[in-house]
C-alpha atoms as a PDB file:
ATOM      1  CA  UNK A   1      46.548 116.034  46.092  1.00  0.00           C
ATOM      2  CA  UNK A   2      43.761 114.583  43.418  1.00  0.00           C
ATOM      3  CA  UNK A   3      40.698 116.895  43.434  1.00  0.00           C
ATOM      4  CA  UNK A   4      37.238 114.879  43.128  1.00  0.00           C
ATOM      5  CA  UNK A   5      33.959 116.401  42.235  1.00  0.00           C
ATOM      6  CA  UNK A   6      30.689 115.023  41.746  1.00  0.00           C
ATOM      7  CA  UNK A   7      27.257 116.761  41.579  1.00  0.00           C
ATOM      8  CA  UNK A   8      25.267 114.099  43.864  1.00  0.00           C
ATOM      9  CA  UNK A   9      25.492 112.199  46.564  1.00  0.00           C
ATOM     10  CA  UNK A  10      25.776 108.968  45.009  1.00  0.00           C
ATOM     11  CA  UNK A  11      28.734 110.274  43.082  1.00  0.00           C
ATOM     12  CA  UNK A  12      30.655 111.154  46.026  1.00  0.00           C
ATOM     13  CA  UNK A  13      29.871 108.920  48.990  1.00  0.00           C
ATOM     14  CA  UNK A  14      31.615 105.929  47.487  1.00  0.00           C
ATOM     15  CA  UNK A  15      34.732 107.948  47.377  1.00  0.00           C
ATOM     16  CA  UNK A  16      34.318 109.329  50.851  1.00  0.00           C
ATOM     17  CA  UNK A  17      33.825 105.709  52.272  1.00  0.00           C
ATOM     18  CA  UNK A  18      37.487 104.737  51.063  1.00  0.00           C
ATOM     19  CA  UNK A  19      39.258 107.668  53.016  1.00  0.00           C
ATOM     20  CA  UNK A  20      41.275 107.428  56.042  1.00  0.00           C
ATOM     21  CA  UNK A  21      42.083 109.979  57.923  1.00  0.00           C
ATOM     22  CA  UNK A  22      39.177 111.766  57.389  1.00  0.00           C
ATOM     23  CA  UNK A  23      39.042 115.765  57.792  1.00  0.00           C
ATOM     24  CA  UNK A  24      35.758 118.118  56.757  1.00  0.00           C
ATOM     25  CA  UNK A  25      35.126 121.732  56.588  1.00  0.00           C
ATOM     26  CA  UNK A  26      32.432 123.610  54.953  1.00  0.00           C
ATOM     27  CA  UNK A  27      33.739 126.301  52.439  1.00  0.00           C
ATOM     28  CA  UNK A  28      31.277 128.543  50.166  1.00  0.00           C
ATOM     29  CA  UNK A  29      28.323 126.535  51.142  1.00  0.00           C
ATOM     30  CA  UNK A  30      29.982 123.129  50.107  1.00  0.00           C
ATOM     31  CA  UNK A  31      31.323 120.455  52.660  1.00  0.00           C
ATOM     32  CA  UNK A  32      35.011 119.455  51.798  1.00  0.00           C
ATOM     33  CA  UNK A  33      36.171 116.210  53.019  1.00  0.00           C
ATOM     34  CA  UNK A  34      40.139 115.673  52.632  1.00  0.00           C
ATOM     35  CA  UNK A  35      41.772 111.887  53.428  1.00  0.00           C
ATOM     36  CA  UNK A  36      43.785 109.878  51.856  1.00  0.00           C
ATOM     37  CA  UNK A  37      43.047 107.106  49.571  1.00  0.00           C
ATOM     38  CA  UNK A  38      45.272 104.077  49.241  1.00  0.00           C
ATOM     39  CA  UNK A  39      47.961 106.295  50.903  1.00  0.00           C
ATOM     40  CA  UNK A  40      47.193 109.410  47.967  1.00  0.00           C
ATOM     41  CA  UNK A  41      46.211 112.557  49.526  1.00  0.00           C
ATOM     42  CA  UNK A  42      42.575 113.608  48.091  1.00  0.00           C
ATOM     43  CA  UNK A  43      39.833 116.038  48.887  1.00  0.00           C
ATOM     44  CA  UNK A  44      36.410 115.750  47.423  1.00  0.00           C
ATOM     45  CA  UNK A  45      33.023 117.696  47.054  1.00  0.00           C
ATOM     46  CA  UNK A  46      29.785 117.225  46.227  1.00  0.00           C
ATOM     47  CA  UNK A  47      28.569 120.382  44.399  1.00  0.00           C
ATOM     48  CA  UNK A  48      25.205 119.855  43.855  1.00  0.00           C
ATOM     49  CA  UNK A  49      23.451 120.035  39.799  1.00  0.00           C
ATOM     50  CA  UNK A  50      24.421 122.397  37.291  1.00  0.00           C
ATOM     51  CA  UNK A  51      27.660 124.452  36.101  1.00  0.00           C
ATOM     52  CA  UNK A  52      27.288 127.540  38.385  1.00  0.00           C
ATOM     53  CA  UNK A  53      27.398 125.313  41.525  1.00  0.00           C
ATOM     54  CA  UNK A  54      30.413 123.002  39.730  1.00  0.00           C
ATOM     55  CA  UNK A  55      31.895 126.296  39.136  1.00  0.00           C
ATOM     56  CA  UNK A  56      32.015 127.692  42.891  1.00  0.00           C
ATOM     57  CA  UNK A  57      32.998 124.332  43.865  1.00  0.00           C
ATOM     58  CA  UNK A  58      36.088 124.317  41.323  1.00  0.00           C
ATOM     59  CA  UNK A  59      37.235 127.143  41.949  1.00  0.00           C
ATOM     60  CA  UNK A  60      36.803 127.348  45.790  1.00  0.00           C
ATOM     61  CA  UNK A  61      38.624 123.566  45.737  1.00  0.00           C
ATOM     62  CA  UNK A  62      41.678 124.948  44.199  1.00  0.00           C
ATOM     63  CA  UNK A  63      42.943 128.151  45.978  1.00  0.00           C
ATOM     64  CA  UNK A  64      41.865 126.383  48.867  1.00  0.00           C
ATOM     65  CA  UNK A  65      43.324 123.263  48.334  1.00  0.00           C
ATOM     66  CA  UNK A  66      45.440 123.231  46.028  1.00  0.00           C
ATOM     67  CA  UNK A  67      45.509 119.863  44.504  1.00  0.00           C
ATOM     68  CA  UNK A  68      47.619 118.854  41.338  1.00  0.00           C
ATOM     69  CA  UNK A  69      44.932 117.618  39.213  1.00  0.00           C
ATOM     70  CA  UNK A  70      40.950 117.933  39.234  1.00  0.00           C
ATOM     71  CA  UNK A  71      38.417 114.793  38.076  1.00  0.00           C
ATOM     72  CA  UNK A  72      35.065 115.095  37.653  1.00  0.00           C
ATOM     73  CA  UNK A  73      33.024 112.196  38.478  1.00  0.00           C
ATOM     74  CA  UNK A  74      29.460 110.859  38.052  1.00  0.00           C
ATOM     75  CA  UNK A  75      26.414 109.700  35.429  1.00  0.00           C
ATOM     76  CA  UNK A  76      25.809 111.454  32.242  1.00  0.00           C
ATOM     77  CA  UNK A  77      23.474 110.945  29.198  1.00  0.00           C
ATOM     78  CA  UNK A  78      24.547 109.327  25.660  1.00  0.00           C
ATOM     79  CA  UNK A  79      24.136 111.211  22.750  1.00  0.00           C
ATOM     80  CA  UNK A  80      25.678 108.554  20.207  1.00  0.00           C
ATOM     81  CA  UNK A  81      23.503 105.405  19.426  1.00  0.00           C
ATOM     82  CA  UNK A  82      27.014 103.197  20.095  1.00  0.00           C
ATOM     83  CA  UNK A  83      27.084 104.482  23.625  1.00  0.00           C
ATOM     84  CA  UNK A  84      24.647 102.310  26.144  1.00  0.00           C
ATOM     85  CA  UNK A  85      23.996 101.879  29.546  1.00  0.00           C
ATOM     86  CA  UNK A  86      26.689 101.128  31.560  1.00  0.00           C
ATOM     87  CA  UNK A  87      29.135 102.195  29.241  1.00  0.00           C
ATOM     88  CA  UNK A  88      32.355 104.608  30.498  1.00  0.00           C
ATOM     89  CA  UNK A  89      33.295 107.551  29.095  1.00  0.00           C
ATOM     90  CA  UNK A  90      36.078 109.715  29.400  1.00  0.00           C
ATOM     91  CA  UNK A  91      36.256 113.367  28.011  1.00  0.00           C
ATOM     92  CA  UNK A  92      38.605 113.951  25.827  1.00  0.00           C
ATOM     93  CA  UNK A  93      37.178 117.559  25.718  1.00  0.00           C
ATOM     94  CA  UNK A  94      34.423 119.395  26.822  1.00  0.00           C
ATOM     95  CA  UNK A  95      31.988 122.214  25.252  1.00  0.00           C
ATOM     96  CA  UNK A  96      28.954 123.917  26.806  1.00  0.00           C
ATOM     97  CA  UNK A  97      26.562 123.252  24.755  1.00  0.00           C
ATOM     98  CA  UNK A  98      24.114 126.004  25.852  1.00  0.00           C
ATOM     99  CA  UNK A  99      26.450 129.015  25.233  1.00  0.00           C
ATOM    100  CA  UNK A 100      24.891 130.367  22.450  1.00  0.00           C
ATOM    101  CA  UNK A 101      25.681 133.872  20.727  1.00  0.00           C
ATOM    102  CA  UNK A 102      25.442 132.528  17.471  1.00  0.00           C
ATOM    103  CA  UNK A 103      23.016 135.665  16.573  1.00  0.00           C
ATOM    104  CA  UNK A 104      26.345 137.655  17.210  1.00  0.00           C
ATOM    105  CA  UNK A 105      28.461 135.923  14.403  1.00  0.00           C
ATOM    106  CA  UNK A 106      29.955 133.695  16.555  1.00  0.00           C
ATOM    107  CA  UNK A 107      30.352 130.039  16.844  1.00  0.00           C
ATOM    108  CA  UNK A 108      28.229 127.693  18.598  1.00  0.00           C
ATOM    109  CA  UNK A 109      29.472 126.580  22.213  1.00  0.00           C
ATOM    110  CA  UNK A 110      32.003 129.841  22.692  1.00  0.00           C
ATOM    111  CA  UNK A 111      32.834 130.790  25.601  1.00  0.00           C
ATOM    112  CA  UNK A 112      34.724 134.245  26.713  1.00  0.00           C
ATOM    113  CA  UNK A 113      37.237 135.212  28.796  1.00  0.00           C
ATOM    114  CA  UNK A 114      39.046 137.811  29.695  1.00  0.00           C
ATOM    115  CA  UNK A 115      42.010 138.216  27.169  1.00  0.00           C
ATOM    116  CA  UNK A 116      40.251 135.450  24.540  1.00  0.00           C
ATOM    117  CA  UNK A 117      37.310 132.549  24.390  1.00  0.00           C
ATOM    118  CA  UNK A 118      37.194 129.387  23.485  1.00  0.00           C
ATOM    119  CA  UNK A 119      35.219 126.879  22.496  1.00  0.00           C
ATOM    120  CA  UNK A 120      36.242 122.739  23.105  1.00  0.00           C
ATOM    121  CA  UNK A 121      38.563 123.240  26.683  1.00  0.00           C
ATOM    122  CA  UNK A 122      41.143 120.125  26.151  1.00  0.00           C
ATOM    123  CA  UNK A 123      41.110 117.498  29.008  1.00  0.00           C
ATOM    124  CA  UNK A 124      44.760 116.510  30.328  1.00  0.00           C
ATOM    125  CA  UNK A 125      45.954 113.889  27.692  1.00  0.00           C
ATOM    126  CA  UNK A 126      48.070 112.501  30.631  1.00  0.00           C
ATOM    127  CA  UNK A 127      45.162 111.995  33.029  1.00  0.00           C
ATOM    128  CA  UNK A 128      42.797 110.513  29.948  1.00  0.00           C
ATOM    129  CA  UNK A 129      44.936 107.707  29.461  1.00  0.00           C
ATOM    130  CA  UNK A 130      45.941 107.285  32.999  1.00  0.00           C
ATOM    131  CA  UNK A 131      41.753 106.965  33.272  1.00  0.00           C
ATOM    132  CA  UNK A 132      41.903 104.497  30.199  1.00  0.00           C
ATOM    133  CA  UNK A 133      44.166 102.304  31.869  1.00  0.00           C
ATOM    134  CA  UNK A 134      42.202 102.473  35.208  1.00  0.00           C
ATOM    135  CA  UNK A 135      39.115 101.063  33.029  1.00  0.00           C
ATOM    136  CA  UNK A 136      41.253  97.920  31.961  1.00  0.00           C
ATOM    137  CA  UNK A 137      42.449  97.720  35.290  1.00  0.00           C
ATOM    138  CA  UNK A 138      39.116  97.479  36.325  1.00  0.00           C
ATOM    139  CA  UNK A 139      38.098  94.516  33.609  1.00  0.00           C
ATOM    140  CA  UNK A 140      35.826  97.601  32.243  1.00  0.00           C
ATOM    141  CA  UNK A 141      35.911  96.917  28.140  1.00  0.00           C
ATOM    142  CA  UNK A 142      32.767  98.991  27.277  1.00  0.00           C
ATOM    143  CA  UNK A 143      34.810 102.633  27.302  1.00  0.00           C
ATOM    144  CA  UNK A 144      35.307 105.243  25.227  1.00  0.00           C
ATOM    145  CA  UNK A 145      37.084 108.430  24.947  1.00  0.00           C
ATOM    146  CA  UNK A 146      35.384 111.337  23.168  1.00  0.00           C
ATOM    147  CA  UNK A 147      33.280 114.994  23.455  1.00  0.00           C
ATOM    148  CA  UNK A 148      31.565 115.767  26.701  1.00  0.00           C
ATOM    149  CA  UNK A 149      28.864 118.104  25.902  1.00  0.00           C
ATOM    150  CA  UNK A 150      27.560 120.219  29.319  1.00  0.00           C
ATOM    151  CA  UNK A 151      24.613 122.340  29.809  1.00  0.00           C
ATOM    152  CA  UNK A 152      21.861 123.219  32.345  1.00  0.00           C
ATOM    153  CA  UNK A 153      19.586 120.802  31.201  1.00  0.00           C
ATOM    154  CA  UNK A 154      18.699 117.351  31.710  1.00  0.00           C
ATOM    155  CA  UNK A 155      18.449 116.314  27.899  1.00  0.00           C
ATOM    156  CA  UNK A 156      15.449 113.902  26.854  1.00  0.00           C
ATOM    157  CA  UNK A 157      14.784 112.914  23.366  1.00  0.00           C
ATOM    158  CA  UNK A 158      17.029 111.262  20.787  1.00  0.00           C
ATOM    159  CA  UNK A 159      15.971 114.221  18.975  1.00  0.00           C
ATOM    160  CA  UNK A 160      17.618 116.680  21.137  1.00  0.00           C
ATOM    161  CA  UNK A 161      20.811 113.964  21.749  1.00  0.00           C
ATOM    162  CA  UNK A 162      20.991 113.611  18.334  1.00  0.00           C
ATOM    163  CA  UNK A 163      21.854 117.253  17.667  1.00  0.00           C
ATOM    164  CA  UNK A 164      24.654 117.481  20.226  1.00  0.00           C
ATOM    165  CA  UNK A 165      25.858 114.686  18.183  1.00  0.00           C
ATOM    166  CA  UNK A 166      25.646 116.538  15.126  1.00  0.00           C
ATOM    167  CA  UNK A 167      26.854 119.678  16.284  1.00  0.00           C
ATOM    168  CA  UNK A 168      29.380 118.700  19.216  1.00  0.00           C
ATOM    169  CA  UNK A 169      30.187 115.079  17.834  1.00  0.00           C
ATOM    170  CA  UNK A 170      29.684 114.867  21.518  1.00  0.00           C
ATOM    171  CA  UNK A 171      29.295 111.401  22.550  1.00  0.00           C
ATOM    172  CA  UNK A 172      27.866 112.242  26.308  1.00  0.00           C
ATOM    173  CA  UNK A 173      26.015 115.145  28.174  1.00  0.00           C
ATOM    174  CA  UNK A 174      26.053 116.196  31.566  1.00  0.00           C
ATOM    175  CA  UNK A 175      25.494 119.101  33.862  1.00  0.00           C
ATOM    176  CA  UNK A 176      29.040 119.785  35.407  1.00  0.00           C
ATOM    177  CA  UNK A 177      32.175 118.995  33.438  1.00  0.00           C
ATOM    178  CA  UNK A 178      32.621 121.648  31.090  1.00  0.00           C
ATOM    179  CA  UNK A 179      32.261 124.553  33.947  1.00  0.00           C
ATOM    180  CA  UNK A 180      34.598 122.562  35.921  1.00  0.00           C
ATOM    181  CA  UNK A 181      37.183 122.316  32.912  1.00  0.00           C
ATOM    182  CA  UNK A 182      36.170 125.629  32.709  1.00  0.00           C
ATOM    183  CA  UNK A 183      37.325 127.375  35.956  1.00  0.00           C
ATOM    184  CA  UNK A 184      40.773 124.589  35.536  1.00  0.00           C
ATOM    185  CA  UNK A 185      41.542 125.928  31.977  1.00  0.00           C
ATOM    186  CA  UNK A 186      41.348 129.740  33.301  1.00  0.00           C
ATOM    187  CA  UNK A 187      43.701 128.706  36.869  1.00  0.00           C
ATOM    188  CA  UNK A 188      46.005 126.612  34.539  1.00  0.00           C
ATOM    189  CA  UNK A 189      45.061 122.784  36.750  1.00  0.00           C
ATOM    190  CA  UNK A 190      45.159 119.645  34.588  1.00  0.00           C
ATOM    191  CA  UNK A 191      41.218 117.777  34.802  1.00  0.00           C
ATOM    192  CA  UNK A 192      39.295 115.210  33.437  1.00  0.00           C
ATOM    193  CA  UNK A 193      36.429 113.764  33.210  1.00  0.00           C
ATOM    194  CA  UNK A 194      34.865 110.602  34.058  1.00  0.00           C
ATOM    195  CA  UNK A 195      31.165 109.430  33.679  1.00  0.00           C
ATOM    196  CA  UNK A 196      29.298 106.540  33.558  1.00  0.00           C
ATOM    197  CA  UNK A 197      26.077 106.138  31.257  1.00  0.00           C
ATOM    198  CA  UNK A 198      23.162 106.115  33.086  1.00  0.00           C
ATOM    199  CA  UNK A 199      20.330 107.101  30.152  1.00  0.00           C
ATOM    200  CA  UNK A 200      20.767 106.225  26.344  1.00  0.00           C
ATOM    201  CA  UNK A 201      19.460 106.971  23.178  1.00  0.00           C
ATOM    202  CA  UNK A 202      16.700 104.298  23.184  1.00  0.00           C
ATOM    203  CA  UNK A 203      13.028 103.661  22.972  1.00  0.00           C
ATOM    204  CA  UNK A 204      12.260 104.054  26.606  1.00  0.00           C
ATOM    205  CA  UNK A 205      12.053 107.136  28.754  1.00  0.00           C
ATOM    206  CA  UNK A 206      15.104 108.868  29.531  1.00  0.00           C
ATOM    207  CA  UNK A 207      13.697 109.983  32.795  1.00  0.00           C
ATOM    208  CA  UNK A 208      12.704 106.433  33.892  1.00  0.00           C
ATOM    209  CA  UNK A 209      16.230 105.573  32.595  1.00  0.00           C
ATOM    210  CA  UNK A 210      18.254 107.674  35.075  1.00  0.00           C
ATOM    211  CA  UNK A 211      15.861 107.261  37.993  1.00  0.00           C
ATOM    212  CA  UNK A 212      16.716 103.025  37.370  1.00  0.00           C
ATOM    213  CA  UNK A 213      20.410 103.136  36.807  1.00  0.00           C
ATOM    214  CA  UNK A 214      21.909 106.179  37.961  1.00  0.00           C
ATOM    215  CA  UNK A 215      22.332 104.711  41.339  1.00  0.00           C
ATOM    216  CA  UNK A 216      24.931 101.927  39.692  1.00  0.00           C
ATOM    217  CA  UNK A 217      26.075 103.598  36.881  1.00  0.00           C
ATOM    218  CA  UNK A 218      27.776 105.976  39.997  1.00  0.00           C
ATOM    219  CA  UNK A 219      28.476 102.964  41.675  1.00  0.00           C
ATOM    220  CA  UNK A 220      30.907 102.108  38.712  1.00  0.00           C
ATOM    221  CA  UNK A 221      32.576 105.660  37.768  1.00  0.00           C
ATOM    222  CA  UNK A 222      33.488 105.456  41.405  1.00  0.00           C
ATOM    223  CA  UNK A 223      35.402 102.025  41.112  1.00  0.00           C
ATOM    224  CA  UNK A 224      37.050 103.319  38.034  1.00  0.00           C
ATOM    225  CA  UNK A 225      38.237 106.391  40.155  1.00  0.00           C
ATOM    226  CA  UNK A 226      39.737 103.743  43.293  1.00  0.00           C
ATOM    227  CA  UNK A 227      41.481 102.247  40.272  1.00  0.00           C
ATOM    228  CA  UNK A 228      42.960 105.438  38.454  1.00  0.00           C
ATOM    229  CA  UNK A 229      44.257 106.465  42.450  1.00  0.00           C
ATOM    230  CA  UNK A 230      45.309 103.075  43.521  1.00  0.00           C
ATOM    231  CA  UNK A 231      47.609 103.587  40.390  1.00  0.00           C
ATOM    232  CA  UNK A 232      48.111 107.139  40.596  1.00  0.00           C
END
């Protein structure tokens, strides 16, 4: 079974509208729909913004479900001045960029565990180029594979990008993917990320940005997605 998560609507629906065989149930406050996709067993959530929510919903998706492999879909913010609108990317790694004990000796982004921390949680290198070849499969040229920084904040600024850059050589920043690769590192489940650019490190207003072109940068994470499980 392919786990899909996505924090909005617009992230999900897409995928939802492809299933057959349709099945829902609501589990820790978040609606679960299982079907199958070009034959491929899937179940998908929408979790709503931020890691704590992305977190329940991980978690609760696999000892519930069960699936073999986790993807996190959706929009996300550049933080590299060679990554525009429209523009895939696929995590290669992820680091929450708001962990902070840095006052305590430690390093930026670590995160702790019990029995050890960590700081950049490795995506599956299987599913990353599985996702690559999905892109081409697509006709989608404008990809790249790199750093997914996450946090609870909707970054504005080239300022503020530019120092996730700096300190993450993070190439995109979200809300969701690195407490989702999170909870899969800690239960051992292979993930990955997906995300389409939907504010960049321009002139204009990164608010105005998203509000314009969330709506179809979701639009084309999700036909990347119906190409990496028509293939899958």
């Amino acid at each position: 079974m392919i786990g899909i998560i996505g924090a909005m609507d617009i992230e999900v629906n897409g995928i939802i509208e492809q299933m057959t065989d349709v099945r829902q149930e609501t589990v820790s406050g978040n609606v679960f729909t299982c079907g199958k996709i070009f034959g491929k067993e899937c179940v998908t959530v929408r979790c709503g913004i931020g890691k704590v929510n992305a977190a329940v919903a991980a978690q609760t998706m696999i000892l519930k479900y069960r699936p073999a492999m986790v993807i996190n879909t959706g929009v996300g913010g550049s933080t590299s001045l060679t990554t525009h609108i429209g523009h895939i990317v696929i995590a290669e790694n992820v680091i929450q960029h708001d962990m902070d004990t840095t006052a305590l000796g430690d390093k930026n982004g670590t995160i702790f565990f019990s029995g050890g921390s960590i700081d950049y949680i490795p995506c599956d290198k299987e599913l990353v180029a599985r996702l690559e070849n999905a892109c081409r499969a697509a006709g989608e040229e404008n990809f790249v594979v790199g750093t997914v920084a996450t946090g609870d904040q909707f970054i504005v600024g080239n300022d503020r990008r530019s120092v996730l850059n700096n300190q993450f050589h993070a190439i995109a920043c979200e809300m969701e993917g690195g407490s989702i690769g999170h909870v899969c590192y800690l239960n051992k489940v292979p993930f990955a990320v997906l995300r389409c650019i939907s504010d960049s490190m321009s002139e204009e207003d990164d608010a105005v940005e998203y509000s314009v072109f969330s709506v179809s940068a979701a639009r084309k994470s999700i036909e990347i997605l119906l190409q990496f499980i028509r293939h899958s």
